[in-house]
Protein backbone atom coordinates (compact mmCIF):
# COMPACT_ATOMS: atom_id res chain seq x y z
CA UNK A 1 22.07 1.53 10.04
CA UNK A 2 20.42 -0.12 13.21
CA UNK A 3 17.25 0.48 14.40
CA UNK A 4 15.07 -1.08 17.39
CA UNK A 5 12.02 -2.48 15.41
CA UNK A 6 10.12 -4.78 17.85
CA UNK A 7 10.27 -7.99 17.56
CA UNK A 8 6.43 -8.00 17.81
CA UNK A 9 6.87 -6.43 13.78
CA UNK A 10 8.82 -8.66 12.39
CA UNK A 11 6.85 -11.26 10.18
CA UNK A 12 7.30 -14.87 11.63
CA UNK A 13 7.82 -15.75 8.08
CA UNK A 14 11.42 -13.36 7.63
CA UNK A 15 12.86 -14.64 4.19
CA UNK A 16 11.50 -14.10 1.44
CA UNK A 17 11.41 -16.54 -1.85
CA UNK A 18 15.07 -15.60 -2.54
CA UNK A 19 15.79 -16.80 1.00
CA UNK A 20 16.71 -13.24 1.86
CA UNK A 21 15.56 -11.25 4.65
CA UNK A 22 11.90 -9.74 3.63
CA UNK A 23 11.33 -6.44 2.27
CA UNK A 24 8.72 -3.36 2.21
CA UNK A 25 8.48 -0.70 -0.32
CA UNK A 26 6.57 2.35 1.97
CA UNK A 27 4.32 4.94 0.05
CA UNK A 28 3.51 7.91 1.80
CA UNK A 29 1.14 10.48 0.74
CA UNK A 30 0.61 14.15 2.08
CA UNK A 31 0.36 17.93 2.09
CA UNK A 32 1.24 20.73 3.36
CA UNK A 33 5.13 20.78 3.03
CA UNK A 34 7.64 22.22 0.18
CA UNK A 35 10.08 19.58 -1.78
CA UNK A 36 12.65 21.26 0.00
CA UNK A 37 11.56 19.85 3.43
CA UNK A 38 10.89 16.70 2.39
CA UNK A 39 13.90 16.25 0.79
CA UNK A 40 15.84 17.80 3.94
CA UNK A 41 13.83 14.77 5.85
CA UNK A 42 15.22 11.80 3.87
CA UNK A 43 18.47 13.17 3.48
CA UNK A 44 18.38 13.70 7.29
CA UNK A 45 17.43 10.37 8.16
CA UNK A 46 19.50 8.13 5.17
CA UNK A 47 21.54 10.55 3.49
CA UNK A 48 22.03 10.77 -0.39
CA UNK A 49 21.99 13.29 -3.09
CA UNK A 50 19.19 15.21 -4.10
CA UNK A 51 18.66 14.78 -8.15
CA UNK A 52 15.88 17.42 -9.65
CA UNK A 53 14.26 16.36 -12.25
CA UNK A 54 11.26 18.62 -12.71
CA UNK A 55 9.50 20.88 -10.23
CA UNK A 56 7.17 18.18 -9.58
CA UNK A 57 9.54 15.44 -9.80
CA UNK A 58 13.36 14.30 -7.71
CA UNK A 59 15.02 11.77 -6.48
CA UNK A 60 17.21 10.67 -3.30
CA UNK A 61 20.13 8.47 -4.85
CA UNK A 62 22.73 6.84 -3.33
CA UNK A 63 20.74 6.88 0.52
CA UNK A 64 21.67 4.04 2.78
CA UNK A 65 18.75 2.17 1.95
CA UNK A 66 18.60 2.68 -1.88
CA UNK A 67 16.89 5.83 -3.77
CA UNK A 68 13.88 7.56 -2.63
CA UNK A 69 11.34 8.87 -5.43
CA UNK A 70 9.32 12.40 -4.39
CA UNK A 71 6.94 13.54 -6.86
CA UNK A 72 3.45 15.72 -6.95
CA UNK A 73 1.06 12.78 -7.14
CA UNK A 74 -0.85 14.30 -10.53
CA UNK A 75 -0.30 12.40 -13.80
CA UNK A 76 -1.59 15.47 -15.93
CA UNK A 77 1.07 17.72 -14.39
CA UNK A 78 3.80 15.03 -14.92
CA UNK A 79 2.97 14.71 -18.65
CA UNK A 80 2.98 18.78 -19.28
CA UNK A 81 6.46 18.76 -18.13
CA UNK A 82 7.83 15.75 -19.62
CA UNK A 83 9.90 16.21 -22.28
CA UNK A 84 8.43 14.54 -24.84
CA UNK A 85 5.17 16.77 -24.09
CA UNK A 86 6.81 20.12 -23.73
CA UNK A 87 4.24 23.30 -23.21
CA UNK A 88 4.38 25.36 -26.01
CA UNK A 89 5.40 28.46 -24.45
CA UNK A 90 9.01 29.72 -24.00
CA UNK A 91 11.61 29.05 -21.07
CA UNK A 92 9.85 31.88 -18.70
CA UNK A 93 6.33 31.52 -19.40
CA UNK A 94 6.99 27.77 -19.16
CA UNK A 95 8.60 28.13 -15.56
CA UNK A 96 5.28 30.58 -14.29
CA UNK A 97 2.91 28.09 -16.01
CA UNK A 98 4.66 25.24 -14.28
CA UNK A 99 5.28 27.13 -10.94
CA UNK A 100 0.81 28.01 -10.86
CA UNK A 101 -0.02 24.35 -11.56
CA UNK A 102 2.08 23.25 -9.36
CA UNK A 103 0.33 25.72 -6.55
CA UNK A 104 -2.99 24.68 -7.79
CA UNK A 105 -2.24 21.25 -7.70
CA UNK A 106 -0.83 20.91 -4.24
CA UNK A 107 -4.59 21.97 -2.77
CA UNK A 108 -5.62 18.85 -3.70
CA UNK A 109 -3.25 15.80 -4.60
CA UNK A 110 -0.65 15.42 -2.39
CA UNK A 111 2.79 14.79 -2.64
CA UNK A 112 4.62 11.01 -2.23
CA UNK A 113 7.76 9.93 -1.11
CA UNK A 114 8.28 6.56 -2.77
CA UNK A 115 11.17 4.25 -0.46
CA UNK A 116 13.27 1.68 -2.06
CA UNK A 117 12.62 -1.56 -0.72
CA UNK A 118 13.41 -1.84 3.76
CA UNK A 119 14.41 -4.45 5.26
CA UNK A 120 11.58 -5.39 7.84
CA UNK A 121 14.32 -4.77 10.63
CA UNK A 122 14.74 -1.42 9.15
CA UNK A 123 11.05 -0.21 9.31
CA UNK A 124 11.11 1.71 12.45
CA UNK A 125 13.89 4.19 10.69
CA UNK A 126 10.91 5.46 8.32
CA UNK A 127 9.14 6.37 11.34
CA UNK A 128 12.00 9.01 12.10
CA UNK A 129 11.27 10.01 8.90
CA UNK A 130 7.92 10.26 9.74
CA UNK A 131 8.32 12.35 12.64
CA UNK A 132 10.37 14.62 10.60
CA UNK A 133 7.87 15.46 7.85
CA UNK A 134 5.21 15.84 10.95
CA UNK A 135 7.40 18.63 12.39
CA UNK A 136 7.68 20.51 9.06
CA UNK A 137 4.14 20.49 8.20
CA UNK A 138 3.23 17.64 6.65
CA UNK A 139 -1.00 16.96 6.50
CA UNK A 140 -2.36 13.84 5.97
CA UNK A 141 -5.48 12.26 5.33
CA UNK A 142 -7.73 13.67 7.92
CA UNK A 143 -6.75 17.06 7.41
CA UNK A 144 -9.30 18.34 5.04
CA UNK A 145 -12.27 16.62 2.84
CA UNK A 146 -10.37 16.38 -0.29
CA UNK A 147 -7.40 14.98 1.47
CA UNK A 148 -8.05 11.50 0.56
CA UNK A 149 -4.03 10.38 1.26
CA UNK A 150 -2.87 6.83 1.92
CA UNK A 151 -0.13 5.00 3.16
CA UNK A 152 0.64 1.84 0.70
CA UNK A 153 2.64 -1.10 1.95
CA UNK A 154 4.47 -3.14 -0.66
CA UNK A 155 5.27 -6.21 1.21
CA UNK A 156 7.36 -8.91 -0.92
CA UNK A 157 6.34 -12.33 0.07
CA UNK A 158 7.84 -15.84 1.38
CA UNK A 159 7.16 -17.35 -1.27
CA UNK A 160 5.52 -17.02 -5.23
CA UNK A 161 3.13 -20.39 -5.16
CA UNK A 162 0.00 -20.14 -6.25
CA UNK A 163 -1.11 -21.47 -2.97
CA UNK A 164 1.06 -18.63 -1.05
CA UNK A 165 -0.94 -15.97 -3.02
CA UNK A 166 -4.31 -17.67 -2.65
CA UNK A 167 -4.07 -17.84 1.09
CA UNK A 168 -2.43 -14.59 1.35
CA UNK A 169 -5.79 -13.24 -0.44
CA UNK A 170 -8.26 -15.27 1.49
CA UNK A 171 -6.61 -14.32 4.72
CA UNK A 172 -7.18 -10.39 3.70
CA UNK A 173 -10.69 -10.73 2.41
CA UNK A 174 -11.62 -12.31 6.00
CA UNK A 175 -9.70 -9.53 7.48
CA UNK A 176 -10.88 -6.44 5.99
CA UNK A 177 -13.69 -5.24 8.01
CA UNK A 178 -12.25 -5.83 10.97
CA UNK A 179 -9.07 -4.35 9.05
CA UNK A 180 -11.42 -1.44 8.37
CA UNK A 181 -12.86 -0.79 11.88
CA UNK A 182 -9.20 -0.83 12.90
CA UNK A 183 -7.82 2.07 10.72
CA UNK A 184 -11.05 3.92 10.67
CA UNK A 185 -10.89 4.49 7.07
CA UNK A 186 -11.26 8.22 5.89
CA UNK A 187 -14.91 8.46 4.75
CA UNK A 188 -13.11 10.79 1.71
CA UNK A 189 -11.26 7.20 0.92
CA UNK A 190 -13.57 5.13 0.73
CA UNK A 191 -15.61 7.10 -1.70
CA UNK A 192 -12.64 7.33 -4.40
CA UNK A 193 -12.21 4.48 -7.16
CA UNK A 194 -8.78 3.85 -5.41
CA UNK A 195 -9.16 1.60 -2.85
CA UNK A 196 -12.43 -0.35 -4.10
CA UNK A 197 -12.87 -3.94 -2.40
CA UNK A 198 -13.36 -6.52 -4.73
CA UNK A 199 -16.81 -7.77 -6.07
CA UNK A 200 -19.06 -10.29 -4.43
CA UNK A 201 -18.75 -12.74 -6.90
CA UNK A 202 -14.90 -12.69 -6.66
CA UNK A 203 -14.59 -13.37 -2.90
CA UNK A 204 -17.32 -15.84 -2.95
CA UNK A 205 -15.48 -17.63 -5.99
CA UNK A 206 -11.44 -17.31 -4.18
CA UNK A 207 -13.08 -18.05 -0.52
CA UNK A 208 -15.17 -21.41 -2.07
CA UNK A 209 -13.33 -24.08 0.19
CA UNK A 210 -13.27 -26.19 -3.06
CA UNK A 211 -10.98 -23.42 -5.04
CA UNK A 212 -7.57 -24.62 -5.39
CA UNK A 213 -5.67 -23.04 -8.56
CA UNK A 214 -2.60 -23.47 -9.88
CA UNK A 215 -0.98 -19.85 -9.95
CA UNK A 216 -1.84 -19.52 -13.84
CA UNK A 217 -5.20 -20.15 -12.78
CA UNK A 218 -5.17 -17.85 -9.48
CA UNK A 219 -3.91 -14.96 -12.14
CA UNK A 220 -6.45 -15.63 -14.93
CA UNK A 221 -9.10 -15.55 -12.40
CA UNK A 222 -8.14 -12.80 -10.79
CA UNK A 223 -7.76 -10.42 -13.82
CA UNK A 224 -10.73 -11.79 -15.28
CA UNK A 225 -12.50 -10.26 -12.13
CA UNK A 226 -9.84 -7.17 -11.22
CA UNK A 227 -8.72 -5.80 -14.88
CA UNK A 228 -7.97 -2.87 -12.53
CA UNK A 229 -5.28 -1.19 -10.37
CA UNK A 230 -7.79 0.11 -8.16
CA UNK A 231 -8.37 -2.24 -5.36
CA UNK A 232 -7.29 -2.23 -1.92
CA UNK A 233 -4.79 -5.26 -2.23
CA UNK A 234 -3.94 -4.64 -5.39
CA UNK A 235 -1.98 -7.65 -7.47
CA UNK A 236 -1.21 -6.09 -10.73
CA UNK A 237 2.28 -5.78 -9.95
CA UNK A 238 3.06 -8.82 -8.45
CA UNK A 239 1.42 -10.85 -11.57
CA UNK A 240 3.77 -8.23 -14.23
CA UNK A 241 6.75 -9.46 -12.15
CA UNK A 242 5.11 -13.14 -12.44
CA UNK A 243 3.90 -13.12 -15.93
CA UNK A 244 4.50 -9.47 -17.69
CA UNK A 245 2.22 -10.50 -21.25
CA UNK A 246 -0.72 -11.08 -19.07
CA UNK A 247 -1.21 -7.31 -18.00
CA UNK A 248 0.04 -5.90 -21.49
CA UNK A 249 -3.88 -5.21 -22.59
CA UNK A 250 -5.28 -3.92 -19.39
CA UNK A 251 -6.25 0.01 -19.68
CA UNK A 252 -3.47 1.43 -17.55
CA UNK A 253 -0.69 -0.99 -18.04
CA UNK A 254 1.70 1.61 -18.42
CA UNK A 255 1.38 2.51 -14.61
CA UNK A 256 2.02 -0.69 -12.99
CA UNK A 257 4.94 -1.32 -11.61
CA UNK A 258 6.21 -5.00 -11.84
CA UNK A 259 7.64 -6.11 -8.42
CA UNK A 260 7.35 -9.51 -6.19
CA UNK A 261 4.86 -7.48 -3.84
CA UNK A 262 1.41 -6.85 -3.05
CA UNK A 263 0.48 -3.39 -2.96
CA UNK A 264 -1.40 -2.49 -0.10
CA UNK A 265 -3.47 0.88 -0.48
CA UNK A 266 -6.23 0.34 1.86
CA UNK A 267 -4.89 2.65 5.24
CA UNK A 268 -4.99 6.08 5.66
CA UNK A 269 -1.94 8.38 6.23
CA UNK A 270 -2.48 10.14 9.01
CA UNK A 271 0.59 11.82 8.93
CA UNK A 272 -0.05 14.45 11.24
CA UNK A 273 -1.42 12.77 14.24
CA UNK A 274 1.48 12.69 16.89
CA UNK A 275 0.38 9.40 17.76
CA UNK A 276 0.41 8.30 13.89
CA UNK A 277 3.11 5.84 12.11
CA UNK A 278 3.72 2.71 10.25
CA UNK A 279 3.03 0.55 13.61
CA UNK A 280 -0.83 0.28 13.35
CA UNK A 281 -0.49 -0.40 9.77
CA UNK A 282 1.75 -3.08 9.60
CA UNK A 283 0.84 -4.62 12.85
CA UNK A 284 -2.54 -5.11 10.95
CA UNK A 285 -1.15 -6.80 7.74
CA UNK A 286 0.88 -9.18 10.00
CA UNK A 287 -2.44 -10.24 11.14
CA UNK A 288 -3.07 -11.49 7.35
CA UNK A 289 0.12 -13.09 7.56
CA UNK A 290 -0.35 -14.68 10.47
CA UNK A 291 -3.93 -16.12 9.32
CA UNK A 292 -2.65 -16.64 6.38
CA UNK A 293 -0.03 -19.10 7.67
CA UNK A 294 -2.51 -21.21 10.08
CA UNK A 295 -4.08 -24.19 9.66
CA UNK A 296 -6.96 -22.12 11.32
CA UNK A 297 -7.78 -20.25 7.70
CA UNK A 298 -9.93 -22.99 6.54
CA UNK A 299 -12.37 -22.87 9.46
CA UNK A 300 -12.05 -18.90 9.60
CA UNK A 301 -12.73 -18.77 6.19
CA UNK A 302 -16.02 -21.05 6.64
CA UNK A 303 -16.91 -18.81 9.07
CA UNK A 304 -16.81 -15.41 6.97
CA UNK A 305 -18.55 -16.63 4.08
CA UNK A 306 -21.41 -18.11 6.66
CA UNK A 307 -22.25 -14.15 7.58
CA UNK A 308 -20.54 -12.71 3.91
CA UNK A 309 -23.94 -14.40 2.60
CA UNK A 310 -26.31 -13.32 4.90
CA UNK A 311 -28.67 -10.22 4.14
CA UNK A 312 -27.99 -8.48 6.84
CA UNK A 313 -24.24 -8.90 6.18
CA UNK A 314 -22.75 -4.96 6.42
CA UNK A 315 -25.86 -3.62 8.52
CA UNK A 316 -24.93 -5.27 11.83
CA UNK A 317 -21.23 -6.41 13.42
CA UNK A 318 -22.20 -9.99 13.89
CA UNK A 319 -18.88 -10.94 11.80
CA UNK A 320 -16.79 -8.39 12.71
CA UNK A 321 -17.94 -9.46 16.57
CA UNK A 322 -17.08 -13.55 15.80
CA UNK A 323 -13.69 -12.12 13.68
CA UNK A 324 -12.65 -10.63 16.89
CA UNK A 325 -12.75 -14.08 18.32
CA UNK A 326 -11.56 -16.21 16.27
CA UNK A 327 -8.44 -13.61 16.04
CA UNK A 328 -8.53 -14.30 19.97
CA UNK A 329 -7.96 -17.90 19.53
CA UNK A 330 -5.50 -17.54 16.50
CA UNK A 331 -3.49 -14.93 19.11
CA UNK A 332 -3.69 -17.90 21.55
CA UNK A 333 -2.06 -20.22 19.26
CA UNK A 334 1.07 -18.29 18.60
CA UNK A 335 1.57 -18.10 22.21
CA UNK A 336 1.03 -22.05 23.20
């Protein structure tokens, strides 16, 4: 399948540690559409067979790309139908009961469409899939209050080193005001437990210019401070793909997903702006990548923990006015 994905989008860094071409796992959250249509959509756009597995729950196998998961984001709902957790009602009054809390349900967690992992060539195909779900309905984040819908990003990586994920890291936490001020983050968002930023103490400790784990020592630190799926660069799965007994006592073990990726929640889906779709997104995370592979970081990073300590840090835009900047001179690099 060929596509025309600027070159502008494709991550200087293109293989990944397998020396394969990179890969993105896309997460899209929204309302306002039946299965139906959003099954119609990926079919549309990669093909495949449509597998039901539950009112709430299909799958897309055999697509070009791989198999597509769609389910009603709700973990309660998923459980009441499961069959291990049957209802205790018979066949009919199971299939109202499910049909009403599935009604219910969609007022206020959305459905997802879950890709299989796209070749960073690929990406601008999911935007025609994009544009479908827009024309049959689909709402996103700014739609109403309770819609607090994201678009996650599950970039695999260049590389596995400890220092790869450290600087990966240190390049976000630098980045994610100005990150923030770029997407415009849903007030709604920001005031659920999903997409938390982490704690002062942790960026001051993985931003000290002196910190230089090993990766056993990144990971310990990190789940000593994050024992939690909810932050906005979330690293629970990468560190089950890296070392699977070292999540196996956190609370909600059961829902991460081990994969060589970060997991991205922090932008909105904004599904149904015509002007909306993965561009603005990933353009921004390539600007962690690209800090992340300077020799620039160190003096950036100097730089954001100089106004990260001040007082007034958060109540003016002295750093996100001196981030612009120094993202002015990194931009100048790349084109010397």
């Amino acid at each position: 399948m060929s596509t025309a994905t600027p070159t502008s989008l494709i991550p200087a860094l293109w293989h990944n540690h397998q020396g394969k071409e990179r890969q993105v796992g896309i997460e899209l959250e929204f309302a306002g559409c039946q299965p139906e249509q959003i099954l119609s959509c990926i079919v549309q756009c990669y093909g495949g067979e449509v597998v039901k597995q539950s009112i709430f729950n299909y799958r897309v196998k055999g697509s070009a790309v791989g198999d597509f998961v769609l389910e009603l984001d709700a973990q309660l709902l998923q459980q009441l139908v499961s069959s291990d957790s049957p209802l205790p009602l018979d066949n009919s009054a199971t299939d109202i009961a499910q049909r009403l809390l599935k009604a219910a349900a969609e007022q206020v967690v959305p459905w997802e469409v879950v890709t299989p992992p796209i070749a960073v060539s690929e990406l601008s195909q999911v935007n025609t899939l994009i544009a479908c779900l827009r024309q049959q309905g689909a709402k996103g984040t700014r739609h109403a209050i309770q819609f607090a819908f994201g678009l996650h990003l599950n970039p695999d990586l260049p590389a596995l080193s400890g220092t790869t994920l450290l600087r990966y890291l240190q390049a976000y936490l630098c980045l994610y005001d100005w990150i923030c001020q770029q997407e415009n983050i849903d007030i709604t968002r920001k005031l659920t437990p999903y997409v938390d930023h982490f704690s002062k103490a942790y960026i001051l400790h993985v931003t000290a210019a002196d910190y230089q784990p090993d990766r056993q020592q990144f990971i310990q630190d990190y789940l000593q401070f994050n024992p939690s799926r909810n932050r906005s660069l979330d690293l629970l799965p990468l560190i089950a793909y890296l070392e699977p007994d070292a999540v196996r006592e956190l609370a909600d073990n059961s829902l991460i997903k081990a994969r060589p990726t970060f997991h991205y929640r922090l932008p909105n889906c904004d599904i149904d702006n015509p002007d909306w779709d993965l561009t603005l997104a990933w353009s921004l995370w390539l600007q962690v990548e690209q800090l992340a592979n300077s020799d620039r970081l160190p003096g950036f990073m100097a730089s954001f923990r100089q106004h990260f300590s001040k007082l007034t840090y958060g109540l003016d835009n002295s750093w996100l006015s001196c981030c612009q900047q120094l993202l002015q001179q990194l931009q100048q690099d790349s084109k010397a």
